[in-house]
Protein backbone atom coordinates (compact mmCIF):
# COMPACT_ATOMS: atom_id res chain seq x y z
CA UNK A 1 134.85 169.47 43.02
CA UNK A 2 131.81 170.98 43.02
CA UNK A 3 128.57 168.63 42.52
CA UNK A 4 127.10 171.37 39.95
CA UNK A 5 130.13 171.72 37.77
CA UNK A 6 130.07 167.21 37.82
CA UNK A 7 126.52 168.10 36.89
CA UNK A 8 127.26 170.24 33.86
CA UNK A 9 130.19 168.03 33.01
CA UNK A 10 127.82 165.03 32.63
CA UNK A 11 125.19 167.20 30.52
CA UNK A 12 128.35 167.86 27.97
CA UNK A 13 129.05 164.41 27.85
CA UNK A 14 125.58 162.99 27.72
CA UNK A 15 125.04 165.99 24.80
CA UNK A 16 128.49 164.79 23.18
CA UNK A 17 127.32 161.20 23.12
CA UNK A 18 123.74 161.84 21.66
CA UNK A 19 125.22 164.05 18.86
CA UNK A 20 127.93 160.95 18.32
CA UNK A 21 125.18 158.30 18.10
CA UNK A 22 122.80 160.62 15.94
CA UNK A 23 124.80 160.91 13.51
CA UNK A 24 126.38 157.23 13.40
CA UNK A 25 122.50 155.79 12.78
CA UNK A 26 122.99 154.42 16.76
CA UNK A 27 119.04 155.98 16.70
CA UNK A 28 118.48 153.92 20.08
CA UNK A 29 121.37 155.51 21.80
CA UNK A 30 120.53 158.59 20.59
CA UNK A 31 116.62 158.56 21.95
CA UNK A 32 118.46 157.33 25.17
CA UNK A 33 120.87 160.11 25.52
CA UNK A 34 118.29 163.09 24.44
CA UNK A 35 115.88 162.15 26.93
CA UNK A 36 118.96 162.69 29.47
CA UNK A 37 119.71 166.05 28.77
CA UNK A 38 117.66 168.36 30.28
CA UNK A 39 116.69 166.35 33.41
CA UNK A 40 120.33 166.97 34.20
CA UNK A 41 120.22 170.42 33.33
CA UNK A 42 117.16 170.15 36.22
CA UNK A 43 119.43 169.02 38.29
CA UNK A 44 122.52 171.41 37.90
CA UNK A 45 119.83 174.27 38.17
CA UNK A 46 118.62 172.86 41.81
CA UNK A 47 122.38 172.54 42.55
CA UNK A 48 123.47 176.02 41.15
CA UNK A 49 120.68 178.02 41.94
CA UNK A 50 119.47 178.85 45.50
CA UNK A 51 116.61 181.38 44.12
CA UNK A 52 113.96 179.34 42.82
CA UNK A 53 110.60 180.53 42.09
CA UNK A 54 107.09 177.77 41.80
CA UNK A 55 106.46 178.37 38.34
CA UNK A 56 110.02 177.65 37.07
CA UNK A 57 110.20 174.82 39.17
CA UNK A 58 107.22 173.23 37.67
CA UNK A 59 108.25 174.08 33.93
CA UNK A 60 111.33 171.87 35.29
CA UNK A 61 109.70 169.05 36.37
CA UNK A 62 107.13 169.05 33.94
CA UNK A 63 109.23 169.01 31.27
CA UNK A 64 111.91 166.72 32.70
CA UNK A 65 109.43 164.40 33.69
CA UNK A 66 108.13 164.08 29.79
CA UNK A 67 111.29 163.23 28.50
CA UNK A 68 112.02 160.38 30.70
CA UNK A 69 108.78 159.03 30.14
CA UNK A 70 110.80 157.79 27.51
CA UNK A 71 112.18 154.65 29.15
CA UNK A 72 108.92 153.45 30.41
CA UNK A 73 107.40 153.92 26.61
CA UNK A 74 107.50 150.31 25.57
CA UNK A 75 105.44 149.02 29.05
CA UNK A 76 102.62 151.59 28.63
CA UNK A 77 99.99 152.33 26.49
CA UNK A 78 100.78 154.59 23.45
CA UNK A 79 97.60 156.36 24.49
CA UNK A 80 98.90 156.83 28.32
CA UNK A 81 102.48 157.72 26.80
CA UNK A 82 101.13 160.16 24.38
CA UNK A 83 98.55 162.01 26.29
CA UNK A 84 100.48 162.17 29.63
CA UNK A 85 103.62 162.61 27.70
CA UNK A 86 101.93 165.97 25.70
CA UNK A 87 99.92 166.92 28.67
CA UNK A 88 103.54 167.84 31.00
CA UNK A 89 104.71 169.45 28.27
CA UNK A 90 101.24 171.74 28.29
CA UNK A 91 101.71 172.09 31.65
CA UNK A 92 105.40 173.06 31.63
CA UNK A 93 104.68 175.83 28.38
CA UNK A 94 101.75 177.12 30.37
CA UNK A 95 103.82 177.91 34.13
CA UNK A 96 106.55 179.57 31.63
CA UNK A 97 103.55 181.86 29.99
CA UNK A 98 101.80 182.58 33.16
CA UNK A 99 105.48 183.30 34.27
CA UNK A 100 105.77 185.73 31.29
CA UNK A 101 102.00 187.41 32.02
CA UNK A 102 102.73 188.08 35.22
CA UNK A 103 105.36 190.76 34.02
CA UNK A 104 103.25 192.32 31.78
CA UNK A 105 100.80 195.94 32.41
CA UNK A 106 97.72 194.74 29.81
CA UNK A 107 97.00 198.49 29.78
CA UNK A 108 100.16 199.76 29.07
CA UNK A 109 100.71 196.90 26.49
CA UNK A 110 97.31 197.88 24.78
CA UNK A 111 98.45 201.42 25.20
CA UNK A 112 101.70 201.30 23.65
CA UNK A 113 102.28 197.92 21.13
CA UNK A 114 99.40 198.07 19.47
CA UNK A 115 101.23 197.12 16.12
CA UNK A 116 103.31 194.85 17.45
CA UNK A 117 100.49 192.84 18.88
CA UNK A 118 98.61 192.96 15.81
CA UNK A 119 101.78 191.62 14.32
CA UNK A 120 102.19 188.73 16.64
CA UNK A 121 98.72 187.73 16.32
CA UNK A 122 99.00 187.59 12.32
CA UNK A 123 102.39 185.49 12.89
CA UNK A 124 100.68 183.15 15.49
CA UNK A 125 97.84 182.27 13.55
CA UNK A 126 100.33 181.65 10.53
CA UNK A 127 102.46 179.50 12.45
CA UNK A 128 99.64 177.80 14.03
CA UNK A 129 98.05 177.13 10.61
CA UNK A 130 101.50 175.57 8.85
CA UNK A 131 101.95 173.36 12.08
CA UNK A 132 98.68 171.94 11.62
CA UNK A 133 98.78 171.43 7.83
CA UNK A 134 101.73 169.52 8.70
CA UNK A 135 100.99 167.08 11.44
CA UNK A 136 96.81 167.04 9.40
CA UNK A 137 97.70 163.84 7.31
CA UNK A 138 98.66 162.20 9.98
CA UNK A 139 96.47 163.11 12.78
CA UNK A 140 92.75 162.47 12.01
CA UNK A 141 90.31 164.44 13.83
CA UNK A 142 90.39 162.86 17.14
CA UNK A 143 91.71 164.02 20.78
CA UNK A 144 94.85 163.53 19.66
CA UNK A 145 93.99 166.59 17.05
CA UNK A 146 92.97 168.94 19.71
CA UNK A 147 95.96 167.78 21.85
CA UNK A 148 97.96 169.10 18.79
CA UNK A 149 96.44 172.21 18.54
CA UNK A 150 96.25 173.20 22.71
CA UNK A 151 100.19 171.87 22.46
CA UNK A 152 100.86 174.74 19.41
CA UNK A 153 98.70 177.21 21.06
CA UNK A 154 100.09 177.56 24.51
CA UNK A 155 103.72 177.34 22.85
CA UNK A 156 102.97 180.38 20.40
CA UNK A 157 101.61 182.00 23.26
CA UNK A 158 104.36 181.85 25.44
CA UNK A 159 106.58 182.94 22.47
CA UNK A 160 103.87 185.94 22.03
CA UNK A 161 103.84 186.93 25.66
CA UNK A 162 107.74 186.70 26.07
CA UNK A 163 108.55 188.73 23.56
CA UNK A 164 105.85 192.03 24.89
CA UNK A 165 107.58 191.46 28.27
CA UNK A 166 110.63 192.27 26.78
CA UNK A 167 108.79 195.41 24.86
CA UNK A 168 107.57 195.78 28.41
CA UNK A 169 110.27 195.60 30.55
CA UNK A 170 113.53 195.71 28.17
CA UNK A 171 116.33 194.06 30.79
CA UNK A 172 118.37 191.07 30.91
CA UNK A 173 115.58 189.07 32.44
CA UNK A 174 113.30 189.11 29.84
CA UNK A 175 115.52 189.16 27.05
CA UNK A 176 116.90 185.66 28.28
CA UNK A 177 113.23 184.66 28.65
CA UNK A 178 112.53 185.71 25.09
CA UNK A 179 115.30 183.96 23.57
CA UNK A 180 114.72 180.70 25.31
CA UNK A 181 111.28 180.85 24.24
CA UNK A 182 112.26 181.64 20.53
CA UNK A 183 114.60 178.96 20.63
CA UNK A 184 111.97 176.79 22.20
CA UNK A 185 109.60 177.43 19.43
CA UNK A 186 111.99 176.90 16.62
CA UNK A 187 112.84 173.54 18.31
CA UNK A 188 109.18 172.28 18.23
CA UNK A 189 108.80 173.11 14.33
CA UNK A 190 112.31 171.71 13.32
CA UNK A 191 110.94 168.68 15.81
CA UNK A 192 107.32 168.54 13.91
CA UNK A 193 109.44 168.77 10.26
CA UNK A 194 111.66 165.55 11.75
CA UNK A 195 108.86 163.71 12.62
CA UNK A 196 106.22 164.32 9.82
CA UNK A 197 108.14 165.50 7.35
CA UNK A 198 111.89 164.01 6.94
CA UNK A 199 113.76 161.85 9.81
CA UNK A 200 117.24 163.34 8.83
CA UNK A 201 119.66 163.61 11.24
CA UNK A 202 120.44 167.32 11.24
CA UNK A 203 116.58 168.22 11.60
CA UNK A 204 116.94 166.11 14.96
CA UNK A 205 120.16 167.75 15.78
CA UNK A 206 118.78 171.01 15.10
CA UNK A 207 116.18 170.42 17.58
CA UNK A 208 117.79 169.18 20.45
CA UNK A 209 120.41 171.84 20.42
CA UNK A 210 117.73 174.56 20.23
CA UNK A 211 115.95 172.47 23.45
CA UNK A 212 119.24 172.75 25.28
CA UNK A 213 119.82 176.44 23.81
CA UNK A 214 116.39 177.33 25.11
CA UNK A 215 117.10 175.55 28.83
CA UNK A 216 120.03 177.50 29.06
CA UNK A 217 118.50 180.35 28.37
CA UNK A 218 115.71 179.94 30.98
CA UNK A 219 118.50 178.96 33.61
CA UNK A 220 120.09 182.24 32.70
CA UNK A 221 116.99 184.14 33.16
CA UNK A 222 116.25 182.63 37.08
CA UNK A 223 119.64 184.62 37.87
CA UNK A 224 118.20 187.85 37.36
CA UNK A 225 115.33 190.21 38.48
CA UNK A 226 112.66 192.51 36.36
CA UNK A 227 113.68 195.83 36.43
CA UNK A 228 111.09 198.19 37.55
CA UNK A 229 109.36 199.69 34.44
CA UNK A 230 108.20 203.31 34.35
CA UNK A 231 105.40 204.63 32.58
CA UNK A 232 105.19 204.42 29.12
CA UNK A 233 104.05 207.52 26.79
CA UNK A 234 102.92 207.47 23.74
């Protein structure tokens, strides 16, 4: 059998099991099993994929790294687990958005979407701004604040800069992009709402699924190449 279909086998089962213990209250099982997820996703990627390109690799690792950081959290300080924790998943966000700038002609983009980047600015700032007034009675005004607001800013950009490279470009490639970076962002405010708001088990569900939505996305995405773009008229 082949070691990338055992791979995606296990993810299913380690994704069946964390939605089983979720919603029986098992809440320890359930932190176990999320953290699982996507590192095996990592790894049926590196088995799957022969193309692999620096920046992805690193959004990989980054990210994968972060979530297992999970079963070293009660030997570590919170302050080591939270900053190092927040700081991988930074670093993952940004390789995706330089990723997504590299596609894009700034010219062209100026040129041509002017609305549309007026648009996303006006939506970023108003996302930003409900994220924060969230997470504010609970944060005070300490690094952990500006960690918070780097954290929203780099994933609203990547959202921002995904979606004009699909403008941009318009092909498979950055469409996947886009929607794993939509589902991405809708993960992290269903995952701020679980946390801060209500710890029901569907917001938790919700945002797990939309993780693993948004990693198969990006997996999706590696398959394929930008299409050349031609010049854009007004």
């Amino acid at each position: 059998m082949n070691k990338s279909n055992v791979v995606i086998g296990s993810v299913l089962f380690v994704y069946l099991a964390f939605v089983v213990s979720q919603f029986s209250n098992h809440y320890y099982y359930a932190t176990i099993f999320d953290a699982l997820i996507l590192p095996l996703i990592t790894v049926a990627y590196f088995l799957s994929n022969k193309k692999k390109t620096i920046l992805f690799i690193i959004f990989l690792f980054a990210y994968s790294i972060s979530d297992l950081m999970v079963f070293i959290v009660d030997y570590i300080p919170y302050e080591v687990y939270y900053y190092v924790g927040n700081g991988l998943y930074i670093i993952a966000y940004s390789a995706l958005l330089i990723k997504a700038l590299k596609t894009l002609s700034f010219i062209q983009i100026l040129k041509n979407f002017k609305l549309h980047v007026l648009v996303l600015i006006a939506l970023n700032i108003y996302i930003a701004y409900v994220l924060q007034v969230i997470v504010n009675p609970y944060v005070a005004m300490t690094n952990e604040y500006f960690v918070e607001i780097v954290y929203n800013i780099i994933m609203l950009l990547l959202l921002s800069a995904s979606l004009l490279s699909y403008f941009y470009k318009d092909d498979k490639k950055s469409l996947f992009m886009f929607l794993g970076s939509m589902s991405i962002v809708f993960s992290e405010v269903i995952g701020v709402a679980y946390i801060y708001v209500a710890q029901q088990n569907l917001l938790n569900f919700l945002c797990t699924t939309l993780t693993v939505l948004a990693f198969y996305f990006f997996c999706k995405q590696a398959k394929f190449n930008y299409e050349e773009v031609g010049q854009l008229v007004d």
